[in-house]
Protein backbone atom coordinates (compact mmCIF):
# COMPACT_ATOMS: atom_id res chain seq x y z
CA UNK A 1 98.22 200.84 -20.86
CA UNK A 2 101.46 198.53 -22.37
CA UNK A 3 103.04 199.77 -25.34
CA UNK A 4 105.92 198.93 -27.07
CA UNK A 5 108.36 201.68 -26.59
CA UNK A 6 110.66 202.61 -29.68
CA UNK A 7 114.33 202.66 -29.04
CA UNK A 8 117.42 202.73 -31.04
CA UNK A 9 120.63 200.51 -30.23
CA UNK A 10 123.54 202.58 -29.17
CA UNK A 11 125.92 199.39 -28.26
CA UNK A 12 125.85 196.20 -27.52
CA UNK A 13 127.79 194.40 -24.35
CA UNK A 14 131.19 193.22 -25.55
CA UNK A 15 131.03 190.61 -22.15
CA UNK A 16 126.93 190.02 -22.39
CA UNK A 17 125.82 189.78 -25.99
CA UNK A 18 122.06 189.64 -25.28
CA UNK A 19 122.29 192.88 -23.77
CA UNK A 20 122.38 196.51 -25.34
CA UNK A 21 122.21 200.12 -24.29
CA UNK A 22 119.25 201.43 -25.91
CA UNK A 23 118.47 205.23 -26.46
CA UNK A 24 115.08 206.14 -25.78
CA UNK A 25 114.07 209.74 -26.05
CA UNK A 26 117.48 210.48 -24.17
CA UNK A 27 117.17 207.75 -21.67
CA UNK A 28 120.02 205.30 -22.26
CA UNK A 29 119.17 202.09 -20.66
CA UNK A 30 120.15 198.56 -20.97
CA UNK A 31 117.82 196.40 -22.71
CA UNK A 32 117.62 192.29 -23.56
CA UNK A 33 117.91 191.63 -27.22
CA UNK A 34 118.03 187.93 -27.25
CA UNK A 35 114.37 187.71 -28.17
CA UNK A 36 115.33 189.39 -31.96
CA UNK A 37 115.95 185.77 -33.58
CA UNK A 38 117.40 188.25 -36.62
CA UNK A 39 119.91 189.57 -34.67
CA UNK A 40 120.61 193.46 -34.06
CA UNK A 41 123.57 195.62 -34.35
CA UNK A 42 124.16 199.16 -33.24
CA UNK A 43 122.22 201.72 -35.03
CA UNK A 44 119.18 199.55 -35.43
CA UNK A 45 115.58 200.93 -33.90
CA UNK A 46 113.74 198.29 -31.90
CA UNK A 47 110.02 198.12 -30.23
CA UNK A 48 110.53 197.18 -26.38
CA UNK A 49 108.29 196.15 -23.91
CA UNK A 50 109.24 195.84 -19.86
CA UNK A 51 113.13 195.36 -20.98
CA UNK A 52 112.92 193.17 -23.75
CA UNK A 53 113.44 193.91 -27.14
CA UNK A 54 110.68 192.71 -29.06
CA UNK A 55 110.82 193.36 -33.10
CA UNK A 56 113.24 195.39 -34.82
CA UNK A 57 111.49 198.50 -36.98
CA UNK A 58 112.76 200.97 -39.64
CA UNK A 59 113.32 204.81 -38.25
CA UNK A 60 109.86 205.57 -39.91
CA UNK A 61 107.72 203.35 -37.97
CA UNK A 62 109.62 204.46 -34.68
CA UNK A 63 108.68 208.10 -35.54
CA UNK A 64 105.50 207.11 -35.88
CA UNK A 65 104.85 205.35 -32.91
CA UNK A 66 106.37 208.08 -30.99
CA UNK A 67 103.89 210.28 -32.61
CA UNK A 68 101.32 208.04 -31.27
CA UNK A 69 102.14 207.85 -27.59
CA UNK A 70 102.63 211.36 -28.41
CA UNK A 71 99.24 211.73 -29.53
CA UNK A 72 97.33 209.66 -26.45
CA UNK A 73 99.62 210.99 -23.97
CA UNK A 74 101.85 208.21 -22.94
CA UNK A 75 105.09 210.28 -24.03
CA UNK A 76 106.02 210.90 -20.86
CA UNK A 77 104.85 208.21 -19.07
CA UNK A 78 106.41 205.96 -21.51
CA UNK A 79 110.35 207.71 -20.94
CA UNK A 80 109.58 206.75 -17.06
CA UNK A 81 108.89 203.22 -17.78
CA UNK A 82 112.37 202.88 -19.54
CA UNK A 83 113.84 204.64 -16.28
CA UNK A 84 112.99 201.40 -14.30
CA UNK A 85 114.53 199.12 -16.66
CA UNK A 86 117.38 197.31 -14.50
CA UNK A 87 119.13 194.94 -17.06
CA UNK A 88 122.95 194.96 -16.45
CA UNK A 89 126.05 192.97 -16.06
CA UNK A 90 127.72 191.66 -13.21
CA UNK A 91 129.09 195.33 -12.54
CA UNK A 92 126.00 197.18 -12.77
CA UNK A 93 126.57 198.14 -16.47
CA UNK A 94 127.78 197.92 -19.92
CA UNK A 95 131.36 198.41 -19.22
CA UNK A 96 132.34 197.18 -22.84
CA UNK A 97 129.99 198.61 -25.46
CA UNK A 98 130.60 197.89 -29.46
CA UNK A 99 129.93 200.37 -31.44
């Protein structure tokens, strides 16, 4: 099944702006923002989906959508999806984060 996966923003590439580091139940992994035509900023909670940031959400709705994978099961399975994610910059990762 393909959910979107609730994340928040924990910094955004100082060299790659259209790439963030993205906690997600204690995963940190890099994620592409420049689908968000509002813009995001560290600190803001995000639905993704294969590495792409999709919408920007409130805290609330990511509760509750962790509550619901959660609730069918797809906790877990979810937190190994974000493992594979592979976005990064020419070194291999966010060197330069702003916070």
């Amino acid at each position: 099944m393909c959910l979107a996966i609730p994340g928040q923003i924990v910094g955004i590439s100082a060299e790659q702006p259209l790439l963030a580091r993205v906690d997600v139940g204690g995963v940190q992994r890099n994620v592409n923002i420049g689908l968000l035509e509002e813009g995001a900023a560290t600190g803001d909670w995000i639905l993704i989906h294969v590495g792409f940031a999709l919408s920007k959400i409130d805290e609330a709705q990511a509760a509750d959508q962790l509550r619901m994978l959660r609730a069918m099961g797809e906790d877990k399975l979810a937190i190994e999806e974000v493992r594979g994610y592979s976005f990064a910059d020419a070194n291999g990762e966010l060197n330069e984060i702003r916070r």
